[in-house]
N, C-alpha and C. Protein backbone atom coordinates (compact mmCIF):
# COMPACT_ATOMS: atom_id res chain seq x y z
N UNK A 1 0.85 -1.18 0.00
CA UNK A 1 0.00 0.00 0.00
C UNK A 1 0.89 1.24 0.00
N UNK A 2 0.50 1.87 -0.89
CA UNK A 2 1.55 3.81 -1.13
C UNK A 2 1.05 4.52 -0.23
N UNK A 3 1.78 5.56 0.35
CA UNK A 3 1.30 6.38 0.81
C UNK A 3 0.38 7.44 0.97
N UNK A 4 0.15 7.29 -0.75
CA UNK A 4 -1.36 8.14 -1.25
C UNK A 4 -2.59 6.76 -1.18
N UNK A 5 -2.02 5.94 -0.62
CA UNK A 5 -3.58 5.14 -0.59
C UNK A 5 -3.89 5.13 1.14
N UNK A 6 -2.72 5.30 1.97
CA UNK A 6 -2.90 5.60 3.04
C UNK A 6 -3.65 7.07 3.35
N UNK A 7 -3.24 7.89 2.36
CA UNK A 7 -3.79 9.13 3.22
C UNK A 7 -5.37 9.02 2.21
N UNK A 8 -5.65 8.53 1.10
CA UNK A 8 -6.88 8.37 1.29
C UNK A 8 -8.17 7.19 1.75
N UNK A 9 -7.22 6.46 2.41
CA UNK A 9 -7.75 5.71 3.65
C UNK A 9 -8.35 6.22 4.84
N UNK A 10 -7.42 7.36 4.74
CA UNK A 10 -7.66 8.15 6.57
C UNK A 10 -8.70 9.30 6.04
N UNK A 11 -8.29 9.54 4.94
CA UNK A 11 -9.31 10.79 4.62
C UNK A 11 -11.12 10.08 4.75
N UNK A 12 -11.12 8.66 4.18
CA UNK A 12 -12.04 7.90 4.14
C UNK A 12 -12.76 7.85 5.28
N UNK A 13 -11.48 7.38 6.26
CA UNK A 13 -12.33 6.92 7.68
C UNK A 13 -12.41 8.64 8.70
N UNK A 14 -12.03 9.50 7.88
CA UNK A 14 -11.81 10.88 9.06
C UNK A 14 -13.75 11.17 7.98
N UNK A 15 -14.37 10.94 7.11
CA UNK A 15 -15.29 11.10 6.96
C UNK A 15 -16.33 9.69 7.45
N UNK A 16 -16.25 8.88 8.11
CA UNK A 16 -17.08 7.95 8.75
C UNK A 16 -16.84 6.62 7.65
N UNK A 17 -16.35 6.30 6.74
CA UNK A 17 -16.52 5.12 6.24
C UNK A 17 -15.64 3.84 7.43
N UNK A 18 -16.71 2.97 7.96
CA UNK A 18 -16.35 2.09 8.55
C UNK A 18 -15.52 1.08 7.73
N UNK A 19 -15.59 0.89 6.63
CA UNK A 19 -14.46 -0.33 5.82
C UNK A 19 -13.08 0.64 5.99
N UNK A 20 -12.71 2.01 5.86
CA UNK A 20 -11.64 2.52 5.80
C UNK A 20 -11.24 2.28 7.13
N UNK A 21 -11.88 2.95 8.00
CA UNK A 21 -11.43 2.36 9.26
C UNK A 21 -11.31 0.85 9.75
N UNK A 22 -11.69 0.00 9.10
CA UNK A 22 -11.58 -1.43 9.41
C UNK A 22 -9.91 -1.54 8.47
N UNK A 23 -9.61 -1.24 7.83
CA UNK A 23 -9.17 -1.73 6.64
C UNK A 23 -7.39 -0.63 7.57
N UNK A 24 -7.79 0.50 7.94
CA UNK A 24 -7.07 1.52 8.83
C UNK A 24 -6.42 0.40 9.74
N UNK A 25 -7.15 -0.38 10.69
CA UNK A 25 -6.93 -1.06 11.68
C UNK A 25 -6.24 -2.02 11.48
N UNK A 26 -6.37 -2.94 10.65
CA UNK A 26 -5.96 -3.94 10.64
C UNK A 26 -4.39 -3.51 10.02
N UNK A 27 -4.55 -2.76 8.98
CA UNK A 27 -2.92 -2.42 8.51
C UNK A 27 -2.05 -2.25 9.73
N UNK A 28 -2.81 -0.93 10.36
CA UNK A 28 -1.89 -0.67 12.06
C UNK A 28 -1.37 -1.94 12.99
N UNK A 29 -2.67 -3.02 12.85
CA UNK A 29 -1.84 -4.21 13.35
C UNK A 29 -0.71 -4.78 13.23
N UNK A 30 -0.91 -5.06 11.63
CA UNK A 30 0.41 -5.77 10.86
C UNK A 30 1.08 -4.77 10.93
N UNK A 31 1.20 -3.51 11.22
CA UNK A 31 2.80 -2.60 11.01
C UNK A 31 2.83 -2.66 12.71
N UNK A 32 2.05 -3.19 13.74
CA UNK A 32 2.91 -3.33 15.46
C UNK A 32 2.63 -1.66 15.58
N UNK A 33 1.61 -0.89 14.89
CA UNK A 33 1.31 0.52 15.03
C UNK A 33 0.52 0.80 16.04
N UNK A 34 0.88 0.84 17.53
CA UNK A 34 0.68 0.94 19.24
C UNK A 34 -0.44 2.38 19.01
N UNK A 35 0.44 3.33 18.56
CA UNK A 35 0.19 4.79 18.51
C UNK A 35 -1.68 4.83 17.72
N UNK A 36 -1.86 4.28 16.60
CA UNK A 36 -2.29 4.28 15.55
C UNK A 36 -3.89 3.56 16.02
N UNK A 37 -3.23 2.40 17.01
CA UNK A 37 -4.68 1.43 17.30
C UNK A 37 -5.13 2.44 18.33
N UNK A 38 -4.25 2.68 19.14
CA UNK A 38 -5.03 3.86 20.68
C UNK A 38 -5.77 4.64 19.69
N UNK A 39 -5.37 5.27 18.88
CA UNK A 39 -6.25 6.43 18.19
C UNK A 39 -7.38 5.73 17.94
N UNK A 40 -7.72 5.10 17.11
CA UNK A 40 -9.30 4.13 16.95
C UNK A 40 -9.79 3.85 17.99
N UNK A 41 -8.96 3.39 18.76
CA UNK A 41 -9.84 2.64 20.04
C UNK A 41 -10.40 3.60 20.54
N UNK A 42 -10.02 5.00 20.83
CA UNK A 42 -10.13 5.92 21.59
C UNK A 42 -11.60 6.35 20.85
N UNK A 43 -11.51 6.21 19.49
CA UNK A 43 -13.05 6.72 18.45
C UNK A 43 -13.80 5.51 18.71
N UNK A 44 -13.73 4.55 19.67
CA UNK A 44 -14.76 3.65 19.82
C UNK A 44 -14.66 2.65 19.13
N UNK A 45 -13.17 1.96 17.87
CA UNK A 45 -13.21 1.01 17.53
C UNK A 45 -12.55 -0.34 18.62
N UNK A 46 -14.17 -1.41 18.40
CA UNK A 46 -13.74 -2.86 19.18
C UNK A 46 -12.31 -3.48 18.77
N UNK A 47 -12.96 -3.20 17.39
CA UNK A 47 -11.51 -4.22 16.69
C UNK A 47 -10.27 -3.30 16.70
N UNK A 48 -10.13 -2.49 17.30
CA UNK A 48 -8.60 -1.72 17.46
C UNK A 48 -8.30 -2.48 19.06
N UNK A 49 -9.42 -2.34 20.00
CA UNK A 49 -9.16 -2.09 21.32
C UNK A 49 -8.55 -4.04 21.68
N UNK A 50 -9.62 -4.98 20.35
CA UNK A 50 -9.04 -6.26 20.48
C UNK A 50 -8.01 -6.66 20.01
N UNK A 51 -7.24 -6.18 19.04
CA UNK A 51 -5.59 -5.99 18.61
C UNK A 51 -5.17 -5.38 19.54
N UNK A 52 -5.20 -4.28 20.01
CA UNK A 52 -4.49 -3.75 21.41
C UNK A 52 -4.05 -4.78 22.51
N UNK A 53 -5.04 -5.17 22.60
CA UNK A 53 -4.84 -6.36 23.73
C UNK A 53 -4.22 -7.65 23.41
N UNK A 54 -4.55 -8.05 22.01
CA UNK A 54 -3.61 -9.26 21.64
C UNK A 54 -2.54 -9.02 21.43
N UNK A 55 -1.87 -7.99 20.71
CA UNK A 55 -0.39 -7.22 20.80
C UNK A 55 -0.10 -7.17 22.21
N UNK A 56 -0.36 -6.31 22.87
CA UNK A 56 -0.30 -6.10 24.54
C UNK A 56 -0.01 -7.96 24.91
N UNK A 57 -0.70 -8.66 24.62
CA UNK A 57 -0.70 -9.89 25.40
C UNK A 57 0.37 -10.99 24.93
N UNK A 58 0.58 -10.57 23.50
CA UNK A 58 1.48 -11.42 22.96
C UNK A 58 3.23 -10.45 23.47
N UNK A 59 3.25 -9.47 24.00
CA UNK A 59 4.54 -9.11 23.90
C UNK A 59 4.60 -8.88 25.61
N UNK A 60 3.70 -9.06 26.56
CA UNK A 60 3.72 -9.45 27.89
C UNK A 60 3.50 -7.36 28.42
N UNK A 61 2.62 -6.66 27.71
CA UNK A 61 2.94 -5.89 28.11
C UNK A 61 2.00 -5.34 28.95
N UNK A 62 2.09 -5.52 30.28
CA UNK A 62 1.00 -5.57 31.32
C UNK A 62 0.63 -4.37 31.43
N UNK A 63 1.72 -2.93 31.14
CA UNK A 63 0.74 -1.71 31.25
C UNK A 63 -0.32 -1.20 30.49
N UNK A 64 0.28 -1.67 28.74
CA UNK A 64 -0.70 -1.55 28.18
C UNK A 64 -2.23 -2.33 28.53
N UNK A 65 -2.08 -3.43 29.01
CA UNK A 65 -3.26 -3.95 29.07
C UNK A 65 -4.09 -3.44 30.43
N UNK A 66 -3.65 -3.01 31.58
CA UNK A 66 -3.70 -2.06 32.87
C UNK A 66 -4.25 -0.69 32.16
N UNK A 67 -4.03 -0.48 31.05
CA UNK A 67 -4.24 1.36 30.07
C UNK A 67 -5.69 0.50 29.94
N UNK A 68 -5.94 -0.44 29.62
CA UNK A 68 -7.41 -0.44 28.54
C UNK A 68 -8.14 -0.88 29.50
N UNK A 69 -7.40 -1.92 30.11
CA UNK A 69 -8.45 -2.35 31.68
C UNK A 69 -9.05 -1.52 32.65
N UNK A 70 -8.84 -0.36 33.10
CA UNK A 70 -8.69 1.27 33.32
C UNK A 70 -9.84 2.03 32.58
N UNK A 71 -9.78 1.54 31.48
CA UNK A 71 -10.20 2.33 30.62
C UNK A 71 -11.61 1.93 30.10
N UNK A 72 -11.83 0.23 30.65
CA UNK A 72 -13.42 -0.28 30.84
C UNK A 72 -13.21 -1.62 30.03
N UNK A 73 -11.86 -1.76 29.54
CA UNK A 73 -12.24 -3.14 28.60
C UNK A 73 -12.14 -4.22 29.27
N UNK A 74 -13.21 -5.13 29.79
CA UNK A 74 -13.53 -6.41 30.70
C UNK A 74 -12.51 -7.49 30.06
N UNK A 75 -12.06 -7.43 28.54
CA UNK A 75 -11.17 -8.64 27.95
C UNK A 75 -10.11 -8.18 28.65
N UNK A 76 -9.50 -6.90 28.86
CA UNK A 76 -7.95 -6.60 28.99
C UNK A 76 -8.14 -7.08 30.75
N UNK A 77 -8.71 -6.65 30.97
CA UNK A 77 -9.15 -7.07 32.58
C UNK A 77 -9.01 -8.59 33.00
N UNK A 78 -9.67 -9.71 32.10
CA UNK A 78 -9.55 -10.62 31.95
C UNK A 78 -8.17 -10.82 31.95
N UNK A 79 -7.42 -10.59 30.66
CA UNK A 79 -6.15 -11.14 29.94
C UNK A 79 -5.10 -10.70 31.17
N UNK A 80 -5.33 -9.48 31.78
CA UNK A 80 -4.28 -9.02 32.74
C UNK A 80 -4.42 -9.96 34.00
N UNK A 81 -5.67 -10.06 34.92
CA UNK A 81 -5.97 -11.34 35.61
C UNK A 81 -5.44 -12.26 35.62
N UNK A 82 -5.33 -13.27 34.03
CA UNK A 82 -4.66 -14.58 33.74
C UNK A 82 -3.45 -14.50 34.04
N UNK A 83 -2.49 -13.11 32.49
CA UNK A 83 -1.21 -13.02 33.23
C UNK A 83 -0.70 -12.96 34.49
N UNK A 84 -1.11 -11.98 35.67
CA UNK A 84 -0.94 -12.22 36.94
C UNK A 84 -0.88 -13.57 37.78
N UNK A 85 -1.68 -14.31 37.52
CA UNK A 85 -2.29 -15.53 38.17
C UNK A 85 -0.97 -16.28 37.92
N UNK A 86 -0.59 -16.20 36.35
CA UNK A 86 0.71 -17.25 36.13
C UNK A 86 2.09 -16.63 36.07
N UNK A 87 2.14 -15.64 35.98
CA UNK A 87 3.28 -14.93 36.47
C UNK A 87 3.38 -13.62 38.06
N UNK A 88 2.10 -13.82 38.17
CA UNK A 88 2.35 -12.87 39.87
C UNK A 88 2.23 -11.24 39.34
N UNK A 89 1.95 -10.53 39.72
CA UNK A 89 1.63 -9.13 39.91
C UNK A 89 2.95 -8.62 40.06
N UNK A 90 2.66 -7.58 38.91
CA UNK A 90 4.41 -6.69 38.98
C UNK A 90 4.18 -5.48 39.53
């Protein structure tokens, strides 16, 4: 993907098209784009806030998942719970 298909991706989803923003998200995944998913999640996307947490969970990163758990998401709450349980509270 070029950079002119990125910026009219964002132009897409900065006017409400939900496929741009789906399509936004998932790229941010595959580029490990931390910065990029908070921004969606923060506009109310699930599927940013559930990459957040599987990134967060796959790289052990308990604050991030403490940021969203905080922040009302019952999965990160969950996922942070488990980690604790098998590795102990940092």
């Amino acid at each position: 993907m070029t950079d002119d298909d990125l910026t009219e991706l964002r132009a897409q989803a900065d006017q409400g098209s939900q496929d741009a923003i789906d399509q936004l998200v998932e790229l941010a995944a595959e580029r490990g784009d931390l910065e990029e998913l908070r921004r969606f999640a923060a506009q109310g996307s699930t599927d940013a806030v559930d990459l957040l947490i599987e990134l967060a969970s796959e790289r052990g990163d308990v604050e991030e998942l403490r940021r969203l758990a905080d922040g009302g998401s019952r999965t990160a709450a969950e996922v942070l719970a488990e980690l604790e349980e098998e590795y102990g509270p940092e």
